[in-house]
PDB file of N, CA and C in Angstrom:
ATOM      1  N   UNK A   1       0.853  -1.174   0.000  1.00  0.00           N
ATOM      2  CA  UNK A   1       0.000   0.000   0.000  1.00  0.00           C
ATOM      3  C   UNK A   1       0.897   1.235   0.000  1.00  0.00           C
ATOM      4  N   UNK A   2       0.475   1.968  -0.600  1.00  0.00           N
ATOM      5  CA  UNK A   2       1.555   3.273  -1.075  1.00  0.00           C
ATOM      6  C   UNK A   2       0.932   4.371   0.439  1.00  0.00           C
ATOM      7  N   UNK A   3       2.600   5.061   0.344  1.00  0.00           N
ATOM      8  CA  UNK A   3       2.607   6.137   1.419  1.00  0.00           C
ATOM      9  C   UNK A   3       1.342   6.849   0.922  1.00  0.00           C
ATOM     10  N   UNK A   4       0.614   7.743   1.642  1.00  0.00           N
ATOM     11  CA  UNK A   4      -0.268   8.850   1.266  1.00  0.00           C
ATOM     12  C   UNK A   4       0.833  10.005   1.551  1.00  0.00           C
ATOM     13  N   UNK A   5       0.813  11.474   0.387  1.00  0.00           N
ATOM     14  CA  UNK A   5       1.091  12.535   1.043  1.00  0.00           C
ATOM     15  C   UNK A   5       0.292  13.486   1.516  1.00  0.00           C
ATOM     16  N   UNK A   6       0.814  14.307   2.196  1.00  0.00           N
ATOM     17  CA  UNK A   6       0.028  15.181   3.245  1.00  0.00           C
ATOM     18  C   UNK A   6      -0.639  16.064   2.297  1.00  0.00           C
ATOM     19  N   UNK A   7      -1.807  15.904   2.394  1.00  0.00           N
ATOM     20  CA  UNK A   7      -2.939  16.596   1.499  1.00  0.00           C
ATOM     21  C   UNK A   7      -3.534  17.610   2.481  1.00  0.00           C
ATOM     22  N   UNK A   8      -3.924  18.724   2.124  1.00  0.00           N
ATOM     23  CA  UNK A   8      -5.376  20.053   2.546  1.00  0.00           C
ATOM     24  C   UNK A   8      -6.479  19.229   2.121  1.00  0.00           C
ATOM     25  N   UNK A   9      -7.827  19.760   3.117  1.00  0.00           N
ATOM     26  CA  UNK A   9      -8.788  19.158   2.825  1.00  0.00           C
ATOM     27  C   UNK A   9      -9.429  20.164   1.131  1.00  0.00           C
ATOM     28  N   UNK A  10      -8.474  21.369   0.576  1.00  0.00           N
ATOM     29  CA  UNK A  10      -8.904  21.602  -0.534  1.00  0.00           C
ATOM     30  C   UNK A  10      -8.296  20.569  -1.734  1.00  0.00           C
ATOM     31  N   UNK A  11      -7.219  20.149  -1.144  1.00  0.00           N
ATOM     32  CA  UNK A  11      -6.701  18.993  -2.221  1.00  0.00           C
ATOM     33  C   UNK A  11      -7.801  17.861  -2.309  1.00  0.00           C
ATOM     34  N   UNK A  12      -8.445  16.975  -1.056  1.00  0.00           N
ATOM     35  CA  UNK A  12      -8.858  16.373  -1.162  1.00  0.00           C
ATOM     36  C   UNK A  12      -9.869  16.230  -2.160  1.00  0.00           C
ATOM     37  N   UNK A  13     -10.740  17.637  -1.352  1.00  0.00           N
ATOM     38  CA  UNK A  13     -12.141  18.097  -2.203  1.00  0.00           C
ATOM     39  C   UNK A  13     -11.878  17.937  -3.882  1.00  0.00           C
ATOM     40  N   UNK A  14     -10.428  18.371  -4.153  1.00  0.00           N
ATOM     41  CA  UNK A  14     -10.435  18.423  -5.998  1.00  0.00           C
ATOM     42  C   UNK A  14     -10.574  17.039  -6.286  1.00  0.00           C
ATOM     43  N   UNK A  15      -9.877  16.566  -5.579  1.00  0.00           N
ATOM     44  CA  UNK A  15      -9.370  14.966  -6.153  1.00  0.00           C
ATOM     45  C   UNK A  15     -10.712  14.428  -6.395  1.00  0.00           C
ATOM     46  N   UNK A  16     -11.524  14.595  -5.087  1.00  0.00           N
ATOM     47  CA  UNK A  16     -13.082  13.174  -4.876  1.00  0.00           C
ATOM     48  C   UNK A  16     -13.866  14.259  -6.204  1.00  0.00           C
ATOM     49  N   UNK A  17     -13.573  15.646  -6.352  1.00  0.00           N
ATOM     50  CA  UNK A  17     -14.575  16.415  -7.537  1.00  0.00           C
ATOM     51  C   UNK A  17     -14.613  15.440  -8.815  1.00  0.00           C
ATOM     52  N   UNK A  18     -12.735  15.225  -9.585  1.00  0.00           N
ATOM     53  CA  UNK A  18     -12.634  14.316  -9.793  1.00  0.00           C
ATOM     54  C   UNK A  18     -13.268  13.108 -10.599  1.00  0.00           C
ATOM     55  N   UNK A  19     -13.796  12.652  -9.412  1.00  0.00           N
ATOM     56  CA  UNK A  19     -14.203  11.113  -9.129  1.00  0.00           C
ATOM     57  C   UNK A  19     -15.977  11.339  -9.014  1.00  0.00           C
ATOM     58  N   UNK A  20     -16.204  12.483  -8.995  1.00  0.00           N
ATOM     59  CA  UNK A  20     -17.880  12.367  -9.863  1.00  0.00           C
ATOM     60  C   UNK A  20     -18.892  12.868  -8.084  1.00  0.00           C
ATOM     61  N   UNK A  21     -17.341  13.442  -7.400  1.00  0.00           N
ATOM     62  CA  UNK A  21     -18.536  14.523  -5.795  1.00  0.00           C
ATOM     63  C   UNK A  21     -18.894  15.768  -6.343  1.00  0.00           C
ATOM     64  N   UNK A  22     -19.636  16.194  -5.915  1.00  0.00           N
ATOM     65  CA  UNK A  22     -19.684  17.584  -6.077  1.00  0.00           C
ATOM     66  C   UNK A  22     -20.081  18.353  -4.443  1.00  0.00           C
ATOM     67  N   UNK A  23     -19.810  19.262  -4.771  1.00  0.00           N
ATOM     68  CA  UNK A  23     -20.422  20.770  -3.457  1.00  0.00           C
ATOM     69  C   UNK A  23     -21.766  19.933  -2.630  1.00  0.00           C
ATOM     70  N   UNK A  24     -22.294  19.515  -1.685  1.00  0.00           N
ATOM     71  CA  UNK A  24     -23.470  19.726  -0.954  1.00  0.00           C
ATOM     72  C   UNK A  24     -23.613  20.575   0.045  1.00  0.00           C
ATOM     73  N   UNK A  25     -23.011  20.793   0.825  1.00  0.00           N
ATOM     74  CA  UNK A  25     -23.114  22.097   1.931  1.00  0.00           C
ATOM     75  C   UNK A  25     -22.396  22.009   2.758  1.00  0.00           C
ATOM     76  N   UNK A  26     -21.931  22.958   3.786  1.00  0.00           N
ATOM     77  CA  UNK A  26     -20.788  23.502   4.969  1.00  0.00           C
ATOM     78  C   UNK A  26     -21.127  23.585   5.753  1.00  0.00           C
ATOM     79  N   UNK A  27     -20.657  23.189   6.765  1.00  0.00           N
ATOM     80  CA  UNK A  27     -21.070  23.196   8.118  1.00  0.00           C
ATOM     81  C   UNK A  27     -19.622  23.744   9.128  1.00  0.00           C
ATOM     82  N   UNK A  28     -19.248  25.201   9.122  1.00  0.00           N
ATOM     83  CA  UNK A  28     -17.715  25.442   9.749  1.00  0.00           C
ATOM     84  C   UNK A  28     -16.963  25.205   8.776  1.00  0.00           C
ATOM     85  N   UNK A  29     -16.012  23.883   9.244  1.00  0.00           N
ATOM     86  CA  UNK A  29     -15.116  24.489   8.210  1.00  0.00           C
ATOM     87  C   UNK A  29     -15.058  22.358   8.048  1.00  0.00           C
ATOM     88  N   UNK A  30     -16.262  21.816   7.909  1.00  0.00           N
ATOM     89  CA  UNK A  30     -16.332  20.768   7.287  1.00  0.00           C
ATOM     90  C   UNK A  30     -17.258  20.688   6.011  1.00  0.00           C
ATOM     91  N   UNK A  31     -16.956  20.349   5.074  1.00  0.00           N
ATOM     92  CA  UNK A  31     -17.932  20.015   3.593  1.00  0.00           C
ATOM     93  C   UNK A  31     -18.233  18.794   3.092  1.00  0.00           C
ATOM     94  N   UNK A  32     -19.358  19.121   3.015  1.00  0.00           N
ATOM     95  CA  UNK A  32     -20.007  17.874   2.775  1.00  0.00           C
ATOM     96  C   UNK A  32     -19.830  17.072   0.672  1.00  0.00           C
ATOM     97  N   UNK A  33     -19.924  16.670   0.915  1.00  0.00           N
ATOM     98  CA  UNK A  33     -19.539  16.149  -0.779  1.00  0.00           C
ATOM     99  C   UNK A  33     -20.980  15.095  -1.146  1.00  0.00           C
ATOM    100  N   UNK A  34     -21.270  15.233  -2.224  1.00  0.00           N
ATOM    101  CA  UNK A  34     -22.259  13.982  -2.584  1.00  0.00           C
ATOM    102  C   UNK A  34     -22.183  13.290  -4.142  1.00  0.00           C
ATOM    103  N   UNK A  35     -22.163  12.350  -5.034  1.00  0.00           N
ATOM    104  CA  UNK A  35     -21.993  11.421  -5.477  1.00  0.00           C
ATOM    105  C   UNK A  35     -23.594  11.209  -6.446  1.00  0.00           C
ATOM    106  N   UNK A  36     -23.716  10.818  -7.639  1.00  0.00           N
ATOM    107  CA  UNK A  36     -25.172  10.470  -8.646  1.00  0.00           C
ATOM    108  C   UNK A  36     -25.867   9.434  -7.590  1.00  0.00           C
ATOM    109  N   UNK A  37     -24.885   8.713  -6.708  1.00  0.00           N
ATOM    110  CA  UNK A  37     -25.964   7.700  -6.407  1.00  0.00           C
ATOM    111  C   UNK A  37     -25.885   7.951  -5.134  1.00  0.00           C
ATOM    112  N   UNK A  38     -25.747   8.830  -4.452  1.00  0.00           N
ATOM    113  CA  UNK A  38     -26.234   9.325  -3.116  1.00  0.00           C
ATOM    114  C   UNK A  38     -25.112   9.654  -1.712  1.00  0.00           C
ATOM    115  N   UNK A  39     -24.061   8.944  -2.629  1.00  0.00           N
ATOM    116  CA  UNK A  39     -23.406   8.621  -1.580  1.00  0.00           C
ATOM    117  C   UNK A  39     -22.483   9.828  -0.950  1.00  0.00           C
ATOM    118  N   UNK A  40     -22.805   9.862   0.765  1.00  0.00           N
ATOM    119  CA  UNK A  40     -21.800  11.618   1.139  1.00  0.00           C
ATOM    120  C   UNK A  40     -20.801  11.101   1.832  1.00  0.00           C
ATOM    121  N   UNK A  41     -20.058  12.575   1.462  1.00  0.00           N
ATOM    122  CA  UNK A  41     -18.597  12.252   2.066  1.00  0.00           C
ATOM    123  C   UNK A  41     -18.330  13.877   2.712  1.00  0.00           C
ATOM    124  N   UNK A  42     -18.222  13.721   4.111  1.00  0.00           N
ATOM    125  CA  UNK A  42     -18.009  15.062   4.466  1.00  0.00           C
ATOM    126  C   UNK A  42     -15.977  15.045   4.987  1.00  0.00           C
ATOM    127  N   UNK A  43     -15.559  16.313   4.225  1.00  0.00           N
ATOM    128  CA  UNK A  43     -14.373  16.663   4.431  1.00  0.00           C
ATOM    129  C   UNK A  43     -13.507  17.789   5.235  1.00  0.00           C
ATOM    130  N   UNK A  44     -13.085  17.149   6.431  1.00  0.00           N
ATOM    131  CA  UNK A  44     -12.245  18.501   6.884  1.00  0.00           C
ATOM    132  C   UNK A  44     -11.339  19.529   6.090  1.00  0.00           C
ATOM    133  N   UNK A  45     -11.971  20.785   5.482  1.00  0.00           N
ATOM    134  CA  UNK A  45     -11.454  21.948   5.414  1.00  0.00           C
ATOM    135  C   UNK A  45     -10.334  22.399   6.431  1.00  0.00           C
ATOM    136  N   UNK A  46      -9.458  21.703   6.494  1.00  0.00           N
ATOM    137  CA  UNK A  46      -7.870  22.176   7.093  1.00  0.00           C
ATOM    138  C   UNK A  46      -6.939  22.246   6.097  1.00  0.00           C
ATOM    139  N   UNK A  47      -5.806  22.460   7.219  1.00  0.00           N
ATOM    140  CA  UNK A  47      -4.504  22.507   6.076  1.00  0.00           C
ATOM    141  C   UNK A  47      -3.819  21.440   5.812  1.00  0.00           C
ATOM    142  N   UNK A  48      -3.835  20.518   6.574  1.00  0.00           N
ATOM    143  CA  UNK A  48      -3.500  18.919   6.829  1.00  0.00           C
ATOM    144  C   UNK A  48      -4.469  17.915   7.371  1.00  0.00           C
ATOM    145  N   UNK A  49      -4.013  16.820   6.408  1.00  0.00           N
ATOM    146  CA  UNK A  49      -5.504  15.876   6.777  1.00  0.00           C
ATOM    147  C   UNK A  49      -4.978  14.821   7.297  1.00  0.00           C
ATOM    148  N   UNK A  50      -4.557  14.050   8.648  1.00  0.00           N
ATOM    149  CA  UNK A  50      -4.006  13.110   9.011  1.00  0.00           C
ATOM    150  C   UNK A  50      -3.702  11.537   8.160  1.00  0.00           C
ATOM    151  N   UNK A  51      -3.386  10.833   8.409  1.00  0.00           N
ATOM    152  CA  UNK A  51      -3.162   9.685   7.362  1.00  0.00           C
ATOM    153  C   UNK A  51      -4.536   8.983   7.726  1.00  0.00           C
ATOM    154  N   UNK A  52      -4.818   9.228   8.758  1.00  0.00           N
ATOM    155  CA  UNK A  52      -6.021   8.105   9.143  1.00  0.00           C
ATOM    156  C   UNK A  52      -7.578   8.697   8.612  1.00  0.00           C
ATOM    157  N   UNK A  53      -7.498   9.941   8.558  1.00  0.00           N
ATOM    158  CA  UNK A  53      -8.626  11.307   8.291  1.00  0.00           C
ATOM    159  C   UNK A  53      -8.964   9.971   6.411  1.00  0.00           C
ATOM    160  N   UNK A  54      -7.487  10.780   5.998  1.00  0.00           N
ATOM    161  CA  UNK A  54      -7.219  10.574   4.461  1.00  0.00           C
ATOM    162  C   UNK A  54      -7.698   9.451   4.324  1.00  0.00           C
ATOM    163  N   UNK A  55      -7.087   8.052   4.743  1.00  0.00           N
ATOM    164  CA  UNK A  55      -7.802   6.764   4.489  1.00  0.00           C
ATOM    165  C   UNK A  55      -8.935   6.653   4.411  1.00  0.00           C
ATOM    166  N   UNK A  56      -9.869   7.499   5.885  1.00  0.00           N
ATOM    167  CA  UNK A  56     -11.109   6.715   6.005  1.00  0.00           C
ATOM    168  C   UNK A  56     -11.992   7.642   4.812  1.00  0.00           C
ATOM    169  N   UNK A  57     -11.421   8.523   4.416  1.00  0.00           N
ATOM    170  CA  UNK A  57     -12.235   9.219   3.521  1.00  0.00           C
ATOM    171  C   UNK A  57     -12.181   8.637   2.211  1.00  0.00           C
ATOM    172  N   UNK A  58     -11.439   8.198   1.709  1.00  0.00           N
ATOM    173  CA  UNK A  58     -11.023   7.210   0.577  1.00  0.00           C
ATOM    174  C   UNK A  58     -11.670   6.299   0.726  1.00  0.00           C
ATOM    175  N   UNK A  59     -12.430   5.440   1.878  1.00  0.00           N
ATOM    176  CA  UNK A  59     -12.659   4.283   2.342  1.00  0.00           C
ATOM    177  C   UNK A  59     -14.083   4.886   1.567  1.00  0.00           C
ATOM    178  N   UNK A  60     -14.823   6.218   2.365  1.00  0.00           N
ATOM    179  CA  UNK A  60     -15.810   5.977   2.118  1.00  0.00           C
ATOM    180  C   UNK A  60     -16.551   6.388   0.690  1.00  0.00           C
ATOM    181  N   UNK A  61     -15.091   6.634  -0.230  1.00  0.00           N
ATOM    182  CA  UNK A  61     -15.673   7.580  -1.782  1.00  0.00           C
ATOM    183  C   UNK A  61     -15.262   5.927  -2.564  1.00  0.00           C
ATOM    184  N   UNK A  62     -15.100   5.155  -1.491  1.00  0.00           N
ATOM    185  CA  UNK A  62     -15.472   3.494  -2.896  1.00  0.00           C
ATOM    186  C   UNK A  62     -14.231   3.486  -3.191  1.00  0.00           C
ATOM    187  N   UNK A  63     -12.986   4.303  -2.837  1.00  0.00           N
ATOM    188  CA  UNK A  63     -12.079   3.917  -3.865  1.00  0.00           C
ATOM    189  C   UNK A  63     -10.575   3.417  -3.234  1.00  0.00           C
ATOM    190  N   UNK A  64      -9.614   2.753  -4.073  1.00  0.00           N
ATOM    191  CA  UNK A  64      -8.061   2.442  -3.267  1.00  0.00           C
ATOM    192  C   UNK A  64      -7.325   3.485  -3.388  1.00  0.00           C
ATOM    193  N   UNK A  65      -6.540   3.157  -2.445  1.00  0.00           N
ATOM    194  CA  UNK A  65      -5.838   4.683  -2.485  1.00  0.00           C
ATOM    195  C   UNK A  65      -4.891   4.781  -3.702  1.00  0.00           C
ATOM    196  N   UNK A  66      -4.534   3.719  -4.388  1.00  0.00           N
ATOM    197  CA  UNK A  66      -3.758   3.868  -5.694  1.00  0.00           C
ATOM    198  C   UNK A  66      -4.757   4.960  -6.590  1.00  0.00           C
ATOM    199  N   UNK A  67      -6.264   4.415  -6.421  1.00  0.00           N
ATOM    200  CA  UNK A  67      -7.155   5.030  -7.293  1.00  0.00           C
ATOM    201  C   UNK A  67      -7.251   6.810  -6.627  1.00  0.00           C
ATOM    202  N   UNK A  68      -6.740   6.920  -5.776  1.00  0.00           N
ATOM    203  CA  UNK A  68      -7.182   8.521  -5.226  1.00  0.00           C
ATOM    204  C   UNK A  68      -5.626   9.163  -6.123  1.00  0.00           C
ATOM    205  N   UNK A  69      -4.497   8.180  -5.787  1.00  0.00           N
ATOM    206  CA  UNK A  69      -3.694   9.052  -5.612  1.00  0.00           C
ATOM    207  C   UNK A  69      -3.154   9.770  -7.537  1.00  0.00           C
ATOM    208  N   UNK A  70      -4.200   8.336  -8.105  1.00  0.00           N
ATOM    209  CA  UNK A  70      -4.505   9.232  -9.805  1.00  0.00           C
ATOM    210  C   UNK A  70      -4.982  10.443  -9.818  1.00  0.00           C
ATOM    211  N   UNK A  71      -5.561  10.193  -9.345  1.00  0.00           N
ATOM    212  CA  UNK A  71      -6.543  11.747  -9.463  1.00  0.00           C
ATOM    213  C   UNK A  71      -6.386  12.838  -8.308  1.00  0.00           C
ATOM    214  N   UNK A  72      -5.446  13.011  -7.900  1.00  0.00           N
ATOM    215  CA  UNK A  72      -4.651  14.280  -7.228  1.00  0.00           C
ATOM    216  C   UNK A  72      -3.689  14.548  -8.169  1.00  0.00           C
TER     217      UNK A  72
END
């Protein structure tokens, strides 16, 4: 399994855009993301996203992290 690098939650947001999320709404400084078939993914808006943050968010947009780290 490949290192992750230290991503912003604005990196993230481009990457999962991407991969078919778009904008659903803000809550502070977390955003919510949503998917054609329903599926949400809300993202910490920081400057660094921990390795474990990063995984589980990958976990929940369906995809491997080989597949995220295409599309960053």
């Amino acid at each position: 399994m490949p290192n992750l690098p230290v991503l912003s939650g604005t990196d993230v947001i481009k990457a999962l855009s991407k991969a078919g999320f778009v904008f659903d709404h803000q809550t502070g400084s977390h955003i919510t993301l949503v998917n054609s078939e329903g599926k949400k993914i809300t993202v910490p808006n920081h400057k660094e996203l921990g390795p474990g943050i990063l995984r589980a968010i990958i976990k929940q947009a369906g995809l491997t992290v080989d597949e995220f780290i295409r599309l960053l």
